[in-house]
C-alpha atoms as a PDB file:
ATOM      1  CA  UNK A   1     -86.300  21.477-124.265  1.00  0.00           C
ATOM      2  CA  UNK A   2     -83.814  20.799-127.449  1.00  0.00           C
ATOM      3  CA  UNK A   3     -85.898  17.559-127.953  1.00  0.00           C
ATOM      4  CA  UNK A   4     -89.114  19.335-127.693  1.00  0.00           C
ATOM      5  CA  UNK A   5     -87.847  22.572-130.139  1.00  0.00           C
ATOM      6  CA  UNK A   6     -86.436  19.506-132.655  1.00  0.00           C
ATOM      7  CA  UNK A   7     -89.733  17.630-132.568  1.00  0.00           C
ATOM      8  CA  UNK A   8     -90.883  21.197-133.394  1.00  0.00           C
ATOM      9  CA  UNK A   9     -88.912  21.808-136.264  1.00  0.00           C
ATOM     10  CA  UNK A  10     -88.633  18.406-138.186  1.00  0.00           C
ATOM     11  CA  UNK A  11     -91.578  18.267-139.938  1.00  0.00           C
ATOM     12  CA  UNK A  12     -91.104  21.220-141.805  1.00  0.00           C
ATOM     13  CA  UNK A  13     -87.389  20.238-142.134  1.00  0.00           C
ATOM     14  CA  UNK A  14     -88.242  17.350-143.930  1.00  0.00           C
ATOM     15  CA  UNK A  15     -91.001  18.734-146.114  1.00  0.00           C
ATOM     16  CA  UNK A  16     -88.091  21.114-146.850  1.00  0.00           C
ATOM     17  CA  UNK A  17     -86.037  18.420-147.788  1.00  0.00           C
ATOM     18  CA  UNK A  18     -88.514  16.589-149.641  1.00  0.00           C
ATOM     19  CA  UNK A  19     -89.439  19.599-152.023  1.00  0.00           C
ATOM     20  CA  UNK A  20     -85.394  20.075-152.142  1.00  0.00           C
ATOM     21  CA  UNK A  21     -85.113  16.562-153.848  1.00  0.00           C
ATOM     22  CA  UNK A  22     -88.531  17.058-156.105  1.00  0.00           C
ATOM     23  CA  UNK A  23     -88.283  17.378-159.928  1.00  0.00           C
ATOM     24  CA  UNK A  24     -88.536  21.390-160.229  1.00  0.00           C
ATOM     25  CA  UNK A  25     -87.376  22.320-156.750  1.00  0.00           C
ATOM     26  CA  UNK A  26     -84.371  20.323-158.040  1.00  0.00           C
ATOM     27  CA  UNK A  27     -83.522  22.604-160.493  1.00  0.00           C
ATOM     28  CA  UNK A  28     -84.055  25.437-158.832  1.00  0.00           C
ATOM     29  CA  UNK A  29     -81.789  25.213-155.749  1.00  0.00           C
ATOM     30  CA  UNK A  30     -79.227  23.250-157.638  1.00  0.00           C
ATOM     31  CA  UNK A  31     -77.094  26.111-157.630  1.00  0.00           C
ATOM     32  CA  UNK A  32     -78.195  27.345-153.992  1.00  0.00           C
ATOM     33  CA  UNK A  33     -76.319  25.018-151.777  1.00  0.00           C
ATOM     34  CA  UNK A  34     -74.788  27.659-149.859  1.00  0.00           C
ATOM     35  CA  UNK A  35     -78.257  29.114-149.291  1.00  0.00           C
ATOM     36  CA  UNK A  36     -79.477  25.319-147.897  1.00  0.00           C
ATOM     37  CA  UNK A  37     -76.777  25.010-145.637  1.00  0.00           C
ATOM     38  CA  UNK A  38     -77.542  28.306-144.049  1.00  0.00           C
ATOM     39  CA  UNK A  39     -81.017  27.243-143.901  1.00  0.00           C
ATOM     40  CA  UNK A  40     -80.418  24.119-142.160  1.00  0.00           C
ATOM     41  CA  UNK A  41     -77.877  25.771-139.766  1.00  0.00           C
ATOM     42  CA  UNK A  42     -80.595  27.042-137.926  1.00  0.00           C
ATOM     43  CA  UNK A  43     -79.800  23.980-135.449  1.00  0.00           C
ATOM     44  CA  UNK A  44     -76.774  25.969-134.219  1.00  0.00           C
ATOM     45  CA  UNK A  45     -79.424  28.614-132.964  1.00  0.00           C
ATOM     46  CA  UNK A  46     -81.849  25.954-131.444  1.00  0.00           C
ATOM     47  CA  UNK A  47     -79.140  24.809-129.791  1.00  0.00           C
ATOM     48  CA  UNK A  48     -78.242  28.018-128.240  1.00  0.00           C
ATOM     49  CA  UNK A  49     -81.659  28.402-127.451  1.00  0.00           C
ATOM     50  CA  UNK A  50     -81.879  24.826-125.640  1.00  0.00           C
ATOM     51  CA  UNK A  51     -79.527  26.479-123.062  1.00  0.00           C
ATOM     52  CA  UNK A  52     -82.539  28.658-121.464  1.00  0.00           C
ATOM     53  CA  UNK A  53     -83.987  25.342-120.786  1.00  0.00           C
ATOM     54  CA  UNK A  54     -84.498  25.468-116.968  1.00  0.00           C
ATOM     55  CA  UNK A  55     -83.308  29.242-116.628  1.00  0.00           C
ATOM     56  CA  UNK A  56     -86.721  31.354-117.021  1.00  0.00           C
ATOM     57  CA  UNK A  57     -86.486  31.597-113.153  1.00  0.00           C
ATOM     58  CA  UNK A  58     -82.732  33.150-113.274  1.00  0.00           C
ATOM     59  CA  UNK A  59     -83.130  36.601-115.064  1.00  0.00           C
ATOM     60  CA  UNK A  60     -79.400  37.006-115.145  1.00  0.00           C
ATOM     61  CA  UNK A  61     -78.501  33.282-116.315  1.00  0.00           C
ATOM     62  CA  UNK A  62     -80.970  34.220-119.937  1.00  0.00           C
ATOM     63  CA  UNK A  63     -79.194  37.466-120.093  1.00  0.00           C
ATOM     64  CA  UNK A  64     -75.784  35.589-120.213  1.00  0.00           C
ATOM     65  CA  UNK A  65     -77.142  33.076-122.460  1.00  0.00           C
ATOM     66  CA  UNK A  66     -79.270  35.153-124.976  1.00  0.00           C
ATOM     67  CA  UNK A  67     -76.954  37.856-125.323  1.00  0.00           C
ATOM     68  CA  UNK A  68     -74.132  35.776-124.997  1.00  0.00           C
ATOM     69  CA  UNK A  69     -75.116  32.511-127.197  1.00  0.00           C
ATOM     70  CA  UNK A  70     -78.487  32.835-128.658  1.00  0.00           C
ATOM     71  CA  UNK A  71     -78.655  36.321-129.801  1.00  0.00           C
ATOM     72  CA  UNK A  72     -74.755  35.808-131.926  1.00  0.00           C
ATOM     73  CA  UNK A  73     -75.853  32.916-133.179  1.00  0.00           C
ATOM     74  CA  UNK A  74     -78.944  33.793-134.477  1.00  0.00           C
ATOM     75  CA  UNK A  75     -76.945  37.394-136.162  1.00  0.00           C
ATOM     76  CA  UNK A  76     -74.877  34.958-137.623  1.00  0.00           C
ATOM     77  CA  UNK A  77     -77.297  32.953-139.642  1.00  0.00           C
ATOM     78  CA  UNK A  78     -79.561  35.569-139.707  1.00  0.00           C
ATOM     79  CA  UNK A  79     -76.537  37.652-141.424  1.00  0.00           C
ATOM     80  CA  UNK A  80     -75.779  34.232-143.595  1.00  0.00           C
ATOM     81  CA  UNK A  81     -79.207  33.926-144.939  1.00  0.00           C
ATOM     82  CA  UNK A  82     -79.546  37.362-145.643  1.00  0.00           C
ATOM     83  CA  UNK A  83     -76.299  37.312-148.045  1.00  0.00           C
ATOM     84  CA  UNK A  84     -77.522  34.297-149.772  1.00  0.00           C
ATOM     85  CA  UNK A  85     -80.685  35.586-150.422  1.00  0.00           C
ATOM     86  CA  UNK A  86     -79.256  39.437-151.545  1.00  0.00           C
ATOM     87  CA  UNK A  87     -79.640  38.941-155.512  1.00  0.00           C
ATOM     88  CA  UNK A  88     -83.194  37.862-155.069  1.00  0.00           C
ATOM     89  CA  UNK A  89     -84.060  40.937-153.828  1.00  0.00           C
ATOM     90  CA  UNK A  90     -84.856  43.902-155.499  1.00  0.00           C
ATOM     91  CA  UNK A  91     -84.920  47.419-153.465  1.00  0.00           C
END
């Protein structure tokens, strides 16, 4: 499942990347690479999801692992990206 969520994801990972090395994008995040490396942390919560692979029959084995693994680690870059991102936003 890790494979399949990776093949998933790598596309727009690398159109990321490729805008993050263009001319203007350059610029722009050159000062932001705290905020990228939040952004591509999100492996840590595919991985964490990878570990319900072969579990949707076991109700309590995805409670241990989501609330356990997958739910943390996903607070913790959501929590990450959300501080990076806190002087771009106006309220």
């Amino acid at each position: 499942m890790l494979e399949a969520v990776k093949l998933l994801w790598k596309p727009p990972l690398q159109i990321f990347a490729r805008k993050l090395s263009g001319g203007s994008s350059r610029q722009l995040f050159a000062d932001e690479s705290d905020l990228v490396g939040h952004i591509e942390r999100f492996a840590d919560v595919l991985e964490a999801a990878a570990a319900l692979d072969g579990q949707f029959s076991d109700a309590a084995a995805k409670e241990r692992i989501v609330c356990g693994r997958l739910s943390p680690a996903f607070q913790a870059w959501k929590l990450a990206v959300e501080g990076g991102l806190r002087r771009y936003v106006v309220q």
